[in-house]
N, C-alpha and C. Protein backbone atom coordinates (compact mmCIF):
# COMPACT_ATOMS: atom_id res chain seq x y z
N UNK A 1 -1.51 27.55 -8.42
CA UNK A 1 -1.03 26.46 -7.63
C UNK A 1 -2.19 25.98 -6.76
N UNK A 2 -2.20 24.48 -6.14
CA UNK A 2 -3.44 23.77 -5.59
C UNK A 2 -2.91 23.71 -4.54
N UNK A 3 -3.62 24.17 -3.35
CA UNK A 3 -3.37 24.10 -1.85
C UNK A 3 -4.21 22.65 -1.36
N UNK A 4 -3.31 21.76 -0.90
CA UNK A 4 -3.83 21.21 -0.08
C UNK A 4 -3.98 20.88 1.40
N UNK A 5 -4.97 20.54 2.17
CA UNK A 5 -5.55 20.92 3.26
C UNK A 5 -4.44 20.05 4.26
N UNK A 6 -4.15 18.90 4.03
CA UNK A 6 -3.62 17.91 4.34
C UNK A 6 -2.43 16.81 3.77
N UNK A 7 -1.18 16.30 4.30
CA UNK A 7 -0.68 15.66 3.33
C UNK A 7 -1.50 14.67 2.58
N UNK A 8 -2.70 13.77 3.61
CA UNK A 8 -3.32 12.48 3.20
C UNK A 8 -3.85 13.28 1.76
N UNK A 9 -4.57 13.87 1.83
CA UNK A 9 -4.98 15.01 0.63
C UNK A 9 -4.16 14.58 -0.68
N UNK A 10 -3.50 15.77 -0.34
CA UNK A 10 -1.96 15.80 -1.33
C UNK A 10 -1.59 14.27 -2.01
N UNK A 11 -1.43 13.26 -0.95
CA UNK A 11 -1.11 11.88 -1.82
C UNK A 11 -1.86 11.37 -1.67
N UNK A 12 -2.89 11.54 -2.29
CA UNK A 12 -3.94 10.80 -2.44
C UNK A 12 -4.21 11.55 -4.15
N UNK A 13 -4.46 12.55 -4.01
CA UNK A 13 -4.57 13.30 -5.28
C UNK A 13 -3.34 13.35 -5.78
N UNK A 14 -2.09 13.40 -5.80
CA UNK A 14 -0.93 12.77 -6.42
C UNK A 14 -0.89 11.36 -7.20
N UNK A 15 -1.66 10.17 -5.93
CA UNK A 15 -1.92 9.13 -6.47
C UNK A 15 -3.01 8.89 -8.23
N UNK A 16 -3.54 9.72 -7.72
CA UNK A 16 -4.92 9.91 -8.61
C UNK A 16 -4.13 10.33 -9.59
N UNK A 17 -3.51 11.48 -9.91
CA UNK A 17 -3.11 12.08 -11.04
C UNK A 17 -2.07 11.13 -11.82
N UNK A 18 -0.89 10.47 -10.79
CA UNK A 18 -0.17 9.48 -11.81
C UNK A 18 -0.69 8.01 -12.17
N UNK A 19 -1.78 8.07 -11.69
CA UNK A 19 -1.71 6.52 -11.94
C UNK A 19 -1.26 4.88 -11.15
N UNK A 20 -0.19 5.07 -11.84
CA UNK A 20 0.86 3.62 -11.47
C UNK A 20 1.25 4.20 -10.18
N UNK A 21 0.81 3.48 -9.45
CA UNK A 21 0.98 3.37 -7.88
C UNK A 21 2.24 2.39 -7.61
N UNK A 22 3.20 1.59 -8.56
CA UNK A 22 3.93 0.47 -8.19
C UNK A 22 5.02 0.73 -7.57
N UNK A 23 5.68 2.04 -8.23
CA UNK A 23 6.89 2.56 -7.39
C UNK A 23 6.75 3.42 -6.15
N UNK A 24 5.28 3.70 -5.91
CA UNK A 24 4.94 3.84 -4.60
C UNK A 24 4.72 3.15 -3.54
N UNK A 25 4.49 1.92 -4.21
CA UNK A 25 4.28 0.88 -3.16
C UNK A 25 5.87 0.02 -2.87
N UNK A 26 6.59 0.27 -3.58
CA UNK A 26 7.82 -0.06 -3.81
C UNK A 26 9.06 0.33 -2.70
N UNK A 27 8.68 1.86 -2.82
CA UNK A 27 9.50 2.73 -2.03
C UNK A 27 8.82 2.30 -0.34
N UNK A 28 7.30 2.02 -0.11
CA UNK A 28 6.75 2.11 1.13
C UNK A 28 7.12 0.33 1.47
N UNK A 29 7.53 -0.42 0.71
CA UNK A 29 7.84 -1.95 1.25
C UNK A 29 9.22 -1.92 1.48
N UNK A 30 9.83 -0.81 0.62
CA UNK A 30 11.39 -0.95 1.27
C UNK A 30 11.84 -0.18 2.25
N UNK A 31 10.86 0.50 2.82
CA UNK A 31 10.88 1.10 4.12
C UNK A 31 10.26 0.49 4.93
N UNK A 32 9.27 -0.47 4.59
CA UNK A 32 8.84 -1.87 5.66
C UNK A 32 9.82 -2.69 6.13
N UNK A 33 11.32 -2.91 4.83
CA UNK A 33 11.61 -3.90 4.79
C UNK A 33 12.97 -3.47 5.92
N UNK A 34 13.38 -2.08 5.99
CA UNK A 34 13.97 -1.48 6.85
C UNK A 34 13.88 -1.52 8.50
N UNK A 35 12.37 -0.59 8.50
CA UNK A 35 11.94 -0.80 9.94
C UNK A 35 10.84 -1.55 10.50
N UNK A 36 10.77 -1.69 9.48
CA UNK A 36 9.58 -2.78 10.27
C UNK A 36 8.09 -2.67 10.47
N UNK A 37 7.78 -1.81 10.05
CA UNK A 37 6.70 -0.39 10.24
C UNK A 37 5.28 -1.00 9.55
N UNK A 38 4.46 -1.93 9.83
CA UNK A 38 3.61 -2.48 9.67
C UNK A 38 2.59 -1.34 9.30
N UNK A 39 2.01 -0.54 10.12
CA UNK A 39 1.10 0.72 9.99
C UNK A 39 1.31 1.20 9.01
N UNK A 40 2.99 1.47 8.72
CA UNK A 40 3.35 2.38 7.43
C UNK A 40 2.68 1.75 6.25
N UNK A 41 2.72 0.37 5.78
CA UNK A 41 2.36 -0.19 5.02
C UNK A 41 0.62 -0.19 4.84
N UNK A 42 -0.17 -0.61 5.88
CA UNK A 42 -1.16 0.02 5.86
C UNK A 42 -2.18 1.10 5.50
N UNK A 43 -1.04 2.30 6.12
CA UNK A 43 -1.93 3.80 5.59
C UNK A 43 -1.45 3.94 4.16
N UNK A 44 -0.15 3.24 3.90
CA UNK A 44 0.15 3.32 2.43
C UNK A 44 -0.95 3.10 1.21
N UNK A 45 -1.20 1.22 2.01
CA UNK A 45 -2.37 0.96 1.15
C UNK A 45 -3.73 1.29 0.88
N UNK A 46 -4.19 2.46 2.62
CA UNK A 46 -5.35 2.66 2.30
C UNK A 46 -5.29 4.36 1.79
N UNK A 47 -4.15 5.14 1.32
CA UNK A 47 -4.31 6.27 0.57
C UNK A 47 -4.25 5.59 -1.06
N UNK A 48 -3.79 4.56 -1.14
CA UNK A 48 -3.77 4.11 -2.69
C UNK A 48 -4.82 3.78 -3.04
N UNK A 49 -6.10 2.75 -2.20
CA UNK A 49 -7.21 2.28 -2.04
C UNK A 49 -8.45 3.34 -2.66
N UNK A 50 -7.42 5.12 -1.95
CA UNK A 50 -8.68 6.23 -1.91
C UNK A 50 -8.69 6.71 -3.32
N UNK A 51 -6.84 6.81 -3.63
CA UNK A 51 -7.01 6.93 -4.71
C UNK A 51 -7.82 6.43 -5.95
N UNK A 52 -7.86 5.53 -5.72
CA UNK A 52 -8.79 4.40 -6.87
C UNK A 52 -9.92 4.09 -6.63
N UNK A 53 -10.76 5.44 -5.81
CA UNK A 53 -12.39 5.64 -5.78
C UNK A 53 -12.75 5.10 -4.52
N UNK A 54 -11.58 5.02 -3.43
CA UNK A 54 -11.98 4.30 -2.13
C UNK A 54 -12.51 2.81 -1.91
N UNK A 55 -12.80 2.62 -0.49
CA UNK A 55 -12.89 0.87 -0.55
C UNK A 55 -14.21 0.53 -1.04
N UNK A 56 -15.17 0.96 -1.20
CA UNK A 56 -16.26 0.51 -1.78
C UNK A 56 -16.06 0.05 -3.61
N UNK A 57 -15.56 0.94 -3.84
CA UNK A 57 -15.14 0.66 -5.59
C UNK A 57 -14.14 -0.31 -5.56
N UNK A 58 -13.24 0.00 -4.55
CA UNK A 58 -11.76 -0.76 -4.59
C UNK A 58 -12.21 -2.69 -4.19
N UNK A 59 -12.95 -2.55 -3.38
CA UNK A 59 -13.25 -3.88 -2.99
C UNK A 59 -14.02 -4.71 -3.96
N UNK A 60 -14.56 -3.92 -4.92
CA UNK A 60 -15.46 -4.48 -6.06
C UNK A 60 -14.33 -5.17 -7.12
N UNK A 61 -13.00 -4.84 -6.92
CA UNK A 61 -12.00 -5.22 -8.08
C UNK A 61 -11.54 -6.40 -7.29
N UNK A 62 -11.87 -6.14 -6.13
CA UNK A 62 -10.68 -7.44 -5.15
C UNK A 62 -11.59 -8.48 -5.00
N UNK A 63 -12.86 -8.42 -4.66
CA UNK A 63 -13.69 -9.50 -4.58
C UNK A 63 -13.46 -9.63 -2.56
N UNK A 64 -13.39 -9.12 -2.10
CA UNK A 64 -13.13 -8.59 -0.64
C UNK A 64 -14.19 -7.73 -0.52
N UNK A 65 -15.00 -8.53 0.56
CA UNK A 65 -16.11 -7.39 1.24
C UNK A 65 -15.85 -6.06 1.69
N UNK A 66 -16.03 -4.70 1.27
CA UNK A 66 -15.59 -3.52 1.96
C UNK A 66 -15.35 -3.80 3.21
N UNK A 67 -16.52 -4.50 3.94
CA UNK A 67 -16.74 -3.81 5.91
C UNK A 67 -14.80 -5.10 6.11
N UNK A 68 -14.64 -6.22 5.58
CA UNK A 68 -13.59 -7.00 5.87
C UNK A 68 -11.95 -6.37 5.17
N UNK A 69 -12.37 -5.61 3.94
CA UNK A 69 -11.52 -4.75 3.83
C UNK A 69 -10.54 -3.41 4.40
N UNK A 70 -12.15 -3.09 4.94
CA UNK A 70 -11.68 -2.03 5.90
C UNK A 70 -10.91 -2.40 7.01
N UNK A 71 -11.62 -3.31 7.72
CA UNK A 71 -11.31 -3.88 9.10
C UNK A 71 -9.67 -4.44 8.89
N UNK A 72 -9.65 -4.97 7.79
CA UNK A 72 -7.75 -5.32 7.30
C UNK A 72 -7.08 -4.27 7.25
N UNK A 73 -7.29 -3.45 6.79
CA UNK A 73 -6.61 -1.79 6.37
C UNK A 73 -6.20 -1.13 8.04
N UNK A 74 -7.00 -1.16 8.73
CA UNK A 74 -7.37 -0.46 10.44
C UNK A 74 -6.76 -1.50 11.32
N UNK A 75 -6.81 -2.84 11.16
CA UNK A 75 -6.43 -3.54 12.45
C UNK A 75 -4.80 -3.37 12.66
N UNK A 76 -4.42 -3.89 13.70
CA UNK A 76 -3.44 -3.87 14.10
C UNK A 76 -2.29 -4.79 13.85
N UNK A 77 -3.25 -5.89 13.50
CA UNK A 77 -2.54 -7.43 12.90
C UNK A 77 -2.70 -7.03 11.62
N UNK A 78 -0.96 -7.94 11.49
CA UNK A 78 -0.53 -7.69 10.41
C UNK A 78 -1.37 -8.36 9.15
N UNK A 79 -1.40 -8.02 8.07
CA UNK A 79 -1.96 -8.14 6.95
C UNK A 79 -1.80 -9.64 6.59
N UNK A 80 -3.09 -10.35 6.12
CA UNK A 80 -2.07 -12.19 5.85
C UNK A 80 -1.87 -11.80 4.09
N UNK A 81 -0.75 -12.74 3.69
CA UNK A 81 -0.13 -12.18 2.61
C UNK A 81 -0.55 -12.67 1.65
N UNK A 82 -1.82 -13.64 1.74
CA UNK A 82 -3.27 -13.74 0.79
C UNK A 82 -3.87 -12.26 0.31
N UNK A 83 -4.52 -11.73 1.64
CA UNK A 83 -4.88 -10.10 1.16
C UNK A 83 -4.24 -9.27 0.24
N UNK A 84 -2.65 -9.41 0.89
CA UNK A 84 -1.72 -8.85 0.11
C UNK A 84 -1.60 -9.25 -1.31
N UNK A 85 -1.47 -9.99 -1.56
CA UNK A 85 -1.67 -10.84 -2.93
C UNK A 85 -2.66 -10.31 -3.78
N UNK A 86 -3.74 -10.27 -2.94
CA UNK A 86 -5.32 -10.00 -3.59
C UNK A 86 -4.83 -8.57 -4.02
N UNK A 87 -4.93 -7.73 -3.00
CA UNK A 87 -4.60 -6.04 -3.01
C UNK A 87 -3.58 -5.85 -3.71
N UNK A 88 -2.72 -6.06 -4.01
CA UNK A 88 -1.44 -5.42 -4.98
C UNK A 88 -2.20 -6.50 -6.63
N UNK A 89 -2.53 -7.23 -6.15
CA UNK A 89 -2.68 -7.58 -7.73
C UNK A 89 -4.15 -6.91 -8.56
N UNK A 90 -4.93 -6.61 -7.44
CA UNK A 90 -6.12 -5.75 -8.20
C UNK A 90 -5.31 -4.09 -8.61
N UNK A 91 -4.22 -3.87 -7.95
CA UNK A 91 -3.32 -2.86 -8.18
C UNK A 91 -2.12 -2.49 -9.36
N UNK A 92 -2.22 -4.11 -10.34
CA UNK A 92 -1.43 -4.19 -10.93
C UNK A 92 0.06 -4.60 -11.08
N UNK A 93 0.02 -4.78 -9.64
CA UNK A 93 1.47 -4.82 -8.69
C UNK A 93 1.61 -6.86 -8.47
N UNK A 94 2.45 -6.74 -8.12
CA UNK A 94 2.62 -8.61 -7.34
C UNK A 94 3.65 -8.56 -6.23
N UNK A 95 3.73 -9.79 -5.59
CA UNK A 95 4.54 -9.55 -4.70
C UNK A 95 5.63 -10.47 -5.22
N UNK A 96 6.80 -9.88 -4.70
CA UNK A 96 7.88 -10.61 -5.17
C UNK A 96 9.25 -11.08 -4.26
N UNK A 97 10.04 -11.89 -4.89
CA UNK A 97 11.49 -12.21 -4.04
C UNK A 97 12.53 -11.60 -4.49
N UNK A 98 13.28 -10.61 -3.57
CA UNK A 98 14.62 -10.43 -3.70
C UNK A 98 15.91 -10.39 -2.89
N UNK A 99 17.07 -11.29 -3.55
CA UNK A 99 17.82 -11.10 -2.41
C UNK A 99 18.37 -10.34 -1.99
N UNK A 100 18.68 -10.18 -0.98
CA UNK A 100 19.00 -8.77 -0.15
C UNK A 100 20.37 -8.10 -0.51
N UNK A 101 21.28 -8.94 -1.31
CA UNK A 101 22.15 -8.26 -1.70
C UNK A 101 21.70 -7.43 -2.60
N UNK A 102 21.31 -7.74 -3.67
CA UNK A 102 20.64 -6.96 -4.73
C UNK A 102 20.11 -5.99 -4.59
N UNK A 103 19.53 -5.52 -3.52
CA UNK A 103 18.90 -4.51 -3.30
C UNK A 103 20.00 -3.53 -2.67
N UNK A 104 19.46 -2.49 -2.49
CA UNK A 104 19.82 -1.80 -1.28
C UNK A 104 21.25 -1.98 -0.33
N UNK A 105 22.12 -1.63 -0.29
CA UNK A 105 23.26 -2.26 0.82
C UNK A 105 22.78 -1.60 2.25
N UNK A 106 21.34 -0.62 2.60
CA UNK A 106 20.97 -0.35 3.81
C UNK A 106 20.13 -0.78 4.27
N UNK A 107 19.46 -1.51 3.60
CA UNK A 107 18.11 -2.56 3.91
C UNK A 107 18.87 -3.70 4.78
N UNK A 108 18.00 -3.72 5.85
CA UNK A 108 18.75 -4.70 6.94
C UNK A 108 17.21 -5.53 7.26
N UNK A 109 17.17 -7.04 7.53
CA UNK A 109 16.08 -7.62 7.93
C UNK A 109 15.80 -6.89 9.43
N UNK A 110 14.02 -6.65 9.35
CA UNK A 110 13.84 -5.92 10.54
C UNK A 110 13.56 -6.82 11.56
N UNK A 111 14.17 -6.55 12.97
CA UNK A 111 13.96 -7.75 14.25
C UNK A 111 13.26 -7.44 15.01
């Protein structure tokens, strides 16, 4: 069995081993879409980022300068949903619309 040091560790090398990151990013937007949790979404994207050889490699797929990459990943303001666009689609992922019935009956818009 593989001990790891840290959770970031752990899912990060989880990430690595499966691959398809989509239902990970899936599960971490519908817990955005819950509380509201801006950061959450963030560290989400930058353990997925590590997974996929970190931001130096990662930024080479996005066409996003690392040092402006980084600085998006770390700031406090929220992500503009251009980046987002960029980042989930060098990810394989897109962003999408759903209505809220459809989903979830505990997903509540966050205020």
């Amino acid at each position: 069995m593989k001990i790891y040091g840290t959770l970031e560790v752990f899912l990060v090398e989880q990430l690595k081993e499966h691959g398809d990151v989509s239902g990970y990013l899936a599960a971490v937007m519908e817990e955005y879409q819950i509380h509201g949790n801006l950061a959450t979404v963030q560290l989400a994207l930058r353990y997925v980022i590590e997974a996929q050889g970190g931001i130096s490699e990662f930024a080479k797929k996005t066409g996003i300068a690392p040092q402006v990459l980084s600085e998006a990943l770390e700031s406090t303001d929220p992500l503009r949903i251009d980046t987002l666009r960029t980042i989930f689609g060098a990810l394989g992922c897109c962003l999408s619309i759903t209505p809220l019935e459809a989903v979830d009956v505990h997903i509540k818009v966050a205020s």
